[in-house]
PDB file of N, CA and C in Angstrom:
ATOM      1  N   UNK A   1    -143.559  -8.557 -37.536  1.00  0.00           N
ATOM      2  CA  UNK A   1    -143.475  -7.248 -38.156  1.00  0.00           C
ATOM      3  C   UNK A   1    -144.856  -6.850 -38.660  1.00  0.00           C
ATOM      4  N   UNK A   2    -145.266  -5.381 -38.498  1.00  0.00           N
ATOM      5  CA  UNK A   2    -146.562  -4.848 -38.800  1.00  0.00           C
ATOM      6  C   UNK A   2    -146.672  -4.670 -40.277  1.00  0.00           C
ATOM      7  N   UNK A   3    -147.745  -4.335 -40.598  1.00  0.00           N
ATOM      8  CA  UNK A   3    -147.753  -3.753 -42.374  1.00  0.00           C
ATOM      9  C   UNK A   3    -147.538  -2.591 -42.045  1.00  0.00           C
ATOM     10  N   UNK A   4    -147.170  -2.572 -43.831  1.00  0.00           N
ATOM     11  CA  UNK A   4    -147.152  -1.147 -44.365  1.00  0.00           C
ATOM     12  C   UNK A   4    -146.990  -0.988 -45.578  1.00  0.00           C
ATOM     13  N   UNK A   5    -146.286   0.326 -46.017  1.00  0.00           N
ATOM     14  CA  UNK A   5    -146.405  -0.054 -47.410  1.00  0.00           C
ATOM     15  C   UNK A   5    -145.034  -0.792 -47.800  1.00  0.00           C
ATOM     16  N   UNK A   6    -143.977  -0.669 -47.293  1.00  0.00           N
ATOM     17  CA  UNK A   6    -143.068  -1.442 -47.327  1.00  0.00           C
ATOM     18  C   UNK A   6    -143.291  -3.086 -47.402  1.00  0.00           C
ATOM     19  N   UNK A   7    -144.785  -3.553 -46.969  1.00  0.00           N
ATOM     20  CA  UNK A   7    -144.843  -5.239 -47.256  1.00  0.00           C
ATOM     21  C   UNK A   7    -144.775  -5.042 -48.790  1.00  0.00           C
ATOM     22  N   UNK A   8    -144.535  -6.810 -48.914  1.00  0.00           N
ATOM     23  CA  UNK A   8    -145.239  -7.441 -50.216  1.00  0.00           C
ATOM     24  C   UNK A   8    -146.474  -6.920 -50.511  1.00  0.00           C
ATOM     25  N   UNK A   9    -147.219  -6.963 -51.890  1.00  0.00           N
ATOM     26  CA  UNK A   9    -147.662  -6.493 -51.868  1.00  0.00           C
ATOM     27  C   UNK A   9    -149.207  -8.319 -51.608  1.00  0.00           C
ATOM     28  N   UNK A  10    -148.107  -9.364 -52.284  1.00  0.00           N
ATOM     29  CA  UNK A  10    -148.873 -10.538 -51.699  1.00  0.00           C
ATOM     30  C   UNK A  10    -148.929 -10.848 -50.180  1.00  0.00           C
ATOM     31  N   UNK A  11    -148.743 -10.332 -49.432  1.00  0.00           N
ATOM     32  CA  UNK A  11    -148.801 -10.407 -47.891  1.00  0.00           C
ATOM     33  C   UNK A  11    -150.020  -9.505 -47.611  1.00  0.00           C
ATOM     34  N   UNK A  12    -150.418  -8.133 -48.297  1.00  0.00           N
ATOM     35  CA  UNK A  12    -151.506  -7.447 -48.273  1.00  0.00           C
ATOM     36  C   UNK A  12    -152.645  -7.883 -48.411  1.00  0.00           C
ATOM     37  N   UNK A  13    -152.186  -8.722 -49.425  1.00  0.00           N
ATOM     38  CA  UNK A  13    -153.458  -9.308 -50.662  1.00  0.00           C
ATOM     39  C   UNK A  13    -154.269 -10.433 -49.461  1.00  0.00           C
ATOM     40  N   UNK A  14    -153.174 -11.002 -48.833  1.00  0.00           N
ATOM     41  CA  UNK A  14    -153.436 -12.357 -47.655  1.00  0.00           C
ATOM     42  C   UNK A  14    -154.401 -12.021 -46.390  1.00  0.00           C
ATOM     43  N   UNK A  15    -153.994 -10.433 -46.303  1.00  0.00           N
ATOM     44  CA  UNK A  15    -154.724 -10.306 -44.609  1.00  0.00           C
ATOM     45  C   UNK A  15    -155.716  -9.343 -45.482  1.00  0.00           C
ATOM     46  N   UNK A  16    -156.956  -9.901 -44.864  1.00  0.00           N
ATOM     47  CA  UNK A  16    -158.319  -9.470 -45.283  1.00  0.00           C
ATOM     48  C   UNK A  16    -158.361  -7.911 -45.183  1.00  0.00           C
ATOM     49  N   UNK A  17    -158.125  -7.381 -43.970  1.00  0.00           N
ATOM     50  CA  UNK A  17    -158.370  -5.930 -43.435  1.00  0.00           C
ATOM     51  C   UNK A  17    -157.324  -5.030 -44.205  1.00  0.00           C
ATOM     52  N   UNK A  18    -156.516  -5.500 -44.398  1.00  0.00           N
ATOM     53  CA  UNK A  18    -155.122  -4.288 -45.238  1.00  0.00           C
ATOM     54  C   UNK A  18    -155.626  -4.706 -46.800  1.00  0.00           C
ATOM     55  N   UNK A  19    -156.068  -5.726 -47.294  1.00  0.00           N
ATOM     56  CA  UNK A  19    -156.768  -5.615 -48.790  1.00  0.00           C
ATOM     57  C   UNK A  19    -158.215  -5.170 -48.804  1.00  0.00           C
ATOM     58  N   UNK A  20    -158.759  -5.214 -48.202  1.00  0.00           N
ATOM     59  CA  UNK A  20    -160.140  -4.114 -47.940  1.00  0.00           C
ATOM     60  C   UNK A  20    -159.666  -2.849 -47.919  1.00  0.00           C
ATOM     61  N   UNK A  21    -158.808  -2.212 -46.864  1.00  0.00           N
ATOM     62  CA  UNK A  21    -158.303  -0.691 -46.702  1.00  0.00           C
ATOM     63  C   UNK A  21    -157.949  -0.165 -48.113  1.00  0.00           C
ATOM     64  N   UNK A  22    -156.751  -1.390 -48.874  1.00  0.00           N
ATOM     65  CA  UNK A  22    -155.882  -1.172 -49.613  1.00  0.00           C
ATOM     66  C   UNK A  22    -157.270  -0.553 -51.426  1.00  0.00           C
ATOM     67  N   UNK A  23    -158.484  -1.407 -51.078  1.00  0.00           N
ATOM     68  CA  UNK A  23    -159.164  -1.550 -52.230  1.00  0.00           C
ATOM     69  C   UNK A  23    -159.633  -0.642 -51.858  1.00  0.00           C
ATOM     70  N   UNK A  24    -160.022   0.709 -51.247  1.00  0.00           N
ATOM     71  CA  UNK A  24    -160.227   1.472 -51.089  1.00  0.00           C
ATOM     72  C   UNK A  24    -159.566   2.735 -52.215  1.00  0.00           C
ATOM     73  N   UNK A  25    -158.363   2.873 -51.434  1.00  0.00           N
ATOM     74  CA  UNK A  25    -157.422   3.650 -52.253  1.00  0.00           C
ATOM     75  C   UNK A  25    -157.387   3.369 -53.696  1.00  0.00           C
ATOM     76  N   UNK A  26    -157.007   1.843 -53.815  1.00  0.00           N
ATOM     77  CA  UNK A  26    -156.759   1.482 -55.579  1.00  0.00           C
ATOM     78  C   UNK A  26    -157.601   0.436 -55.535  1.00  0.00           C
ATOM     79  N   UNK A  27    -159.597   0.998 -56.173  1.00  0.00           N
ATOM     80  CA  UNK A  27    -160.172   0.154 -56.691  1.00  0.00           C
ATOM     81  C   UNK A  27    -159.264  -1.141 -57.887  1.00  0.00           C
ATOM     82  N   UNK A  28    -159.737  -2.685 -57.256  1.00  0.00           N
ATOM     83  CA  UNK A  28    -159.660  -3.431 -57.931  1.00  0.00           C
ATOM     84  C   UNK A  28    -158.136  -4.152 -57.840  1.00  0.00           C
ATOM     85  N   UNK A  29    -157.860  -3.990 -56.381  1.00  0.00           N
ATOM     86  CA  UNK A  29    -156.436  -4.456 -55.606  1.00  0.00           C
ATOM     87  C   UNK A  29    -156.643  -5.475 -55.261  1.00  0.00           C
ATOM     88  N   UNK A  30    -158.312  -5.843 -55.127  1.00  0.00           N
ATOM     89  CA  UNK A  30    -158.313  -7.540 -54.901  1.00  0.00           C
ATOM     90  C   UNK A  30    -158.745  -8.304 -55.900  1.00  0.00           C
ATOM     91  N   UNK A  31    -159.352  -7.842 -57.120  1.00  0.00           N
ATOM     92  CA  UNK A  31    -159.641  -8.133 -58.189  1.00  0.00           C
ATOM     93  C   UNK A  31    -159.145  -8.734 -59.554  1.00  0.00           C
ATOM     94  N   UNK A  32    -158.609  -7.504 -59.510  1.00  0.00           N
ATOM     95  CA  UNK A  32    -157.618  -7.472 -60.866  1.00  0.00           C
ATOM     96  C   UNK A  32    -156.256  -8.609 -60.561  1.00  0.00           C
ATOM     97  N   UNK A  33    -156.860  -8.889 -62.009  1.00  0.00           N
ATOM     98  CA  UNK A  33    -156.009 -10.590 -61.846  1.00  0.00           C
ATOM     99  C   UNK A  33    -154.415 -10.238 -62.028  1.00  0.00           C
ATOM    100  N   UNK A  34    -154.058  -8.692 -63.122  1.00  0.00           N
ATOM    101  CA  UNK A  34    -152.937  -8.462 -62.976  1.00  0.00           C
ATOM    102  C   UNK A  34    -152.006  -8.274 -61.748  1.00  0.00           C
ATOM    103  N   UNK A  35    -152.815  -8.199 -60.765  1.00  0.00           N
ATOM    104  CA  UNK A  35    -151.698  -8.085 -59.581  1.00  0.00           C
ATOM    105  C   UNK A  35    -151.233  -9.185 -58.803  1.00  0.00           C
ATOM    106  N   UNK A  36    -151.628  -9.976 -59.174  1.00  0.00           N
ATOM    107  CA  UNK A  36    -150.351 -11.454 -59.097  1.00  0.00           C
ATOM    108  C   UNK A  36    -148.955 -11.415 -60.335  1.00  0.00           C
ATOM    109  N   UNK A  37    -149.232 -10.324 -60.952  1.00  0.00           N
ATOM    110  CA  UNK A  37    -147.834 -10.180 -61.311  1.00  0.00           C
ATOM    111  C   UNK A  37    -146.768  -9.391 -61.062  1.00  0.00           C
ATOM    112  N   UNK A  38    -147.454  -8.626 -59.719  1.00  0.00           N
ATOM    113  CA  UNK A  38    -146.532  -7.771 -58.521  1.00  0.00           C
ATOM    114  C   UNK A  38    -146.450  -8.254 -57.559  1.00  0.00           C
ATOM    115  N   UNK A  39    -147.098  -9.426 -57.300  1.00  0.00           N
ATOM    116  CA  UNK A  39    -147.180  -9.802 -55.651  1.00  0.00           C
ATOM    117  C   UNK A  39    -145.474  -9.271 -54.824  1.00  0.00           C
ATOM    118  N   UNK A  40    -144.303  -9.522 -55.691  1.00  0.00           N
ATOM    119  CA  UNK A  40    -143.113 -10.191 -55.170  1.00  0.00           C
ATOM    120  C   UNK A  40    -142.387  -8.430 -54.715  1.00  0.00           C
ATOM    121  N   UNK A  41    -143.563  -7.114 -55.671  1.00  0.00           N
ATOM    122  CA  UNK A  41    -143.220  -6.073 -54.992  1.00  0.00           C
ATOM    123  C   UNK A  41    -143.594  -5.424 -54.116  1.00  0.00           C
ATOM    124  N   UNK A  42    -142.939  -4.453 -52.957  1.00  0.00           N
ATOM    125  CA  UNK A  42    -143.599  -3.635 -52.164  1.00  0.00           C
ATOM    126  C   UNK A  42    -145.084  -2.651 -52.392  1.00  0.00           C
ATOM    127  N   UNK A  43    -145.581  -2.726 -51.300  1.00  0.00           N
ATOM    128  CA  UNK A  43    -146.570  -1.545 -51.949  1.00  0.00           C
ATOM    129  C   UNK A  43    -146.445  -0.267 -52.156  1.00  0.00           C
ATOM    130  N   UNK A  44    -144.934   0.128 -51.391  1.00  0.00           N
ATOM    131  CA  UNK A  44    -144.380   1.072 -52.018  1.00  0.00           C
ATOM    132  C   UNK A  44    -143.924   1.837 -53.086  1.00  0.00           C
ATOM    133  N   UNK A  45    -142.955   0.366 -53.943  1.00  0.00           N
ATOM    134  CA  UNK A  45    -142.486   0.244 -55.030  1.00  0.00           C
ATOM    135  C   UNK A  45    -143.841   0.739 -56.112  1.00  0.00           C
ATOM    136  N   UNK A  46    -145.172  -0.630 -55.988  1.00  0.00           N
ATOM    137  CA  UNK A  46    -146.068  -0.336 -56.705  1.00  0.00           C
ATOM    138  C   UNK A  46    -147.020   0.874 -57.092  1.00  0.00           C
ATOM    139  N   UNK A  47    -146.883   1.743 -55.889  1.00  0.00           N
ATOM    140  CA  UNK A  47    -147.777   2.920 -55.767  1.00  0.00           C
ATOM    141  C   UNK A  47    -146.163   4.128 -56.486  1.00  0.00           C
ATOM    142  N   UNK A  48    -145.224   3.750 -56.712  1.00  0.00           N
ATOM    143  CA  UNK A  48    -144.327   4.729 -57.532  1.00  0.00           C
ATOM    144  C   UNK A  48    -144.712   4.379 -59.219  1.00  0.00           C
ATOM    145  N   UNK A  49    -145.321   3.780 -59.379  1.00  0.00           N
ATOM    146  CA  UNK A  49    -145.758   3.731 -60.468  1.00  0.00           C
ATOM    147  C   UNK A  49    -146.590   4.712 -60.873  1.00  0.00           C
ATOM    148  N   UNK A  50    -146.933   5.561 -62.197  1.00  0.00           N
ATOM    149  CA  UNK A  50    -147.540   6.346 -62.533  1.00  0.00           C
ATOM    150  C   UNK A  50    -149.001   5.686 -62.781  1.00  0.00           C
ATOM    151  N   UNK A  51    -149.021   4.961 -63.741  1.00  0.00           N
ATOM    152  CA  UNK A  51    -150.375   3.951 -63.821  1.00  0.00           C
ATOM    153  C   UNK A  51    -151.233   3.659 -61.798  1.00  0.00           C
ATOM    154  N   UNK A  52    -150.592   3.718 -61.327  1.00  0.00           N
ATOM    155  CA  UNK A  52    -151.260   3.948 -59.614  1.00  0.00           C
ATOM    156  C   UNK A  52    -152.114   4.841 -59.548  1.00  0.00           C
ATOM    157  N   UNK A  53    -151.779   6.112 -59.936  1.00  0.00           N
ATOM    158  CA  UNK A  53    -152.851   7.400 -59.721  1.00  0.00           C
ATOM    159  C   UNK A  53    -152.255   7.632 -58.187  1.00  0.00           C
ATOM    160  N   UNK A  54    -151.337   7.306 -57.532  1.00  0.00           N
ATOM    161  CA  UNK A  54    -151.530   7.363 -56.145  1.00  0.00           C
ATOM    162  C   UNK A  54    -150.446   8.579 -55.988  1.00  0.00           C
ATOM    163  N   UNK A  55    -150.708   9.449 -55.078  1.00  0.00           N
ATOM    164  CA  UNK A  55    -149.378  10.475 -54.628  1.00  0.00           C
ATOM    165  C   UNK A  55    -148.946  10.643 -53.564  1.00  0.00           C
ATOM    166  N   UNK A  56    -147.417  10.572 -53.461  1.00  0.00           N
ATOM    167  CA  UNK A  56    -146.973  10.921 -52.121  1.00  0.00           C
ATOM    168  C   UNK A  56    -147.737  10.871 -51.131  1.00  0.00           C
ATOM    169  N   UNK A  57    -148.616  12.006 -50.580  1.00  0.00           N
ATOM    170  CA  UNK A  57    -149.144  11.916 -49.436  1.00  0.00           C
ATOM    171  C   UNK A  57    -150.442  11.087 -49.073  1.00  0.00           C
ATOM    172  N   UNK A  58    -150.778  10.378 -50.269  1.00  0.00           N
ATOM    173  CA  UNK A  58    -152.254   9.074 -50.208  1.00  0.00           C
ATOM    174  C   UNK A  58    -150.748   8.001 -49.727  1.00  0.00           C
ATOM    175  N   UNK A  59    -150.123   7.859 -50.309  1.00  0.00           N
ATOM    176  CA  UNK A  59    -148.955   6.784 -49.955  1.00  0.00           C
ATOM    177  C   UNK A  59    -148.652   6.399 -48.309  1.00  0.00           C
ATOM    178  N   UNK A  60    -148.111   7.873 -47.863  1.00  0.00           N
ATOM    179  CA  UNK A  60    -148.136   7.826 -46.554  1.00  0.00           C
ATOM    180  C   UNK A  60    -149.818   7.788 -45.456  1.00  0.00           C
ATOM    181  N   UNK A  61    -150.607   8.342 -46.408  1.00  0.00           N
ATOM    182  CA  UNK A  61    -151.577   7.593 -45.531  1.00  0.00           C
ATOM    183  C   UNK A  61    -152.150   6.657 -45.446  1.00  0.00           C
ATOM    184  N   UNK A  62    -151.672   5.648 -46.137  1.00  0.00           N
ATOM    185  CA  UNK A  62    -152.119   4.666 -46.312  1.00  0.00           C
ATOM    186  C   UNK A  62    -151.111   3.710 -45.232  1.00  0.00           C
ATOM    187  N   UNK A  63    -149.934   4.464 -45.863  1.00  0.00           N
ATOM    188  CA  UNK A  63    -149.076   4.109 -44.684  1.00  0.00           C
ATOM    189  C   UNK A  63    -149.908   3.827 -43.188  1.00  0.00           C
ATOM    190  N   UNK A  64    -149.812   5.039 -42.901  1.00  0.00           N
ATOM    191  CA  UNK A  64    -150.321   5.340 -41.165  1.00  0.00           C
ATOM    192  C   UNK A  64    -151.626   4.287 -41.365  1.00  0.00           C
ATOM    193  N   UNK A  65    -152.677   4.287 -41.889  1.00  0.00           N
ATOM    194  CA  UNK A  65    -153.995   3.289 -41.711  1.00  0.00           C
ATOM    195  C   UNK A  65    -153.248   1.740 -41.549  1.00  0.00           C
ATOM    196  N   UNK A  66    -152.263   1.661 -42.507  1.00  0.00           N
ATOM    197  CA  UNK A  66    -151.902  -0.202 -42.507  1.00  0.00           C
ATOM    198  C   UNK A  66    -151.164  -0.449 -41.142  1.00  0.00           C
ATOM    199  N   UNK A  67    -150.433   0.657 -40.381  1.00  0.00           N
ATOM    200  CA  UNK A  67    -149.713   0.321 -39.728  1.00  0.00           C
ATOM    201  C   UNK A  67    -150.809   0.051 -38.129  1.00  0.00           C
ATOM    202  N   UNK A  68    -152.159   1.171 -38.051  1.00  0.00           N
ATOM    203  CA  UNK A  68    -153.054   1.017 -37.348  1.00  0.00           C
ATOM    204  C   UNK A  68    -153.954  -0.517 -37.119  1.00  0.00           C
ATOM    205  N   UNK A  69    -153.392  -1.122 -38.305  1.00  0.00           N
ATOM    206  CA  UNK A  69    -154.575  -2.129 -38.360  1.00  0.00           C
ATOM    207  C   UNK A  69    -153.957  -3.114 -37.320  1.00  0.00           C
ATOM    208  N   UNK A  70    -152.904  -3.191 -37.252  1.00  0.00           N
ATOM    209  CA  UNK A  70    -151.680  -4.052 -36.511  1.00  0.00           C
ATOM    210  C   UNK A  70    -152.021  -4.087 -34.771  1.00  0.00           C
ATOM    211  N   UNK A  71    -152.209  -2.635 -34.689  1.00  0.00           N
ATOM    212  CA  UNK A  71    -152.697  -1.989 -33.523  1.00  0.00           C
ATOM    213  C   UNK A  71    -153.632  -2.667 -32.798  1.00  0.00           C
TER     214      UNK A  71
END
């Protein structure tokens, strides 16, 4: 199965190229030590969070880029 935002968000964190993309969007996705305390959620789930800054349509494009990387 490809990424997206539907992975874990620790399966992201694992493949180099979707946590590079991903640190793009949300400086400090590979950094920040707090996000080993989401690993076990989607990156979906996580980007519905308000603290994300992220909206709807950054969501889905992030979508479409993770699913390219697969490609």
């Amino acid at each position: 199965m490809g990424l997206s935002v539907d992975s874990k968000v620790k399966e992201l964190q694992k493949n180099p190229a979707a946590a590079e993309l991903l640190e793009k969007y949300a400086p400090g996705f590979k950094t920040n030590p707090q996000m080993k305390l989401v690993g076990a959620l989607t990156f979906r789930k996580l980007a519905s969070f308000p603290q994300s800054g992220l909206n709807p349509d950054q969501v889905e494009e992030i979508d479409a880029a993770l699913k390219a990387l697969e490609q």
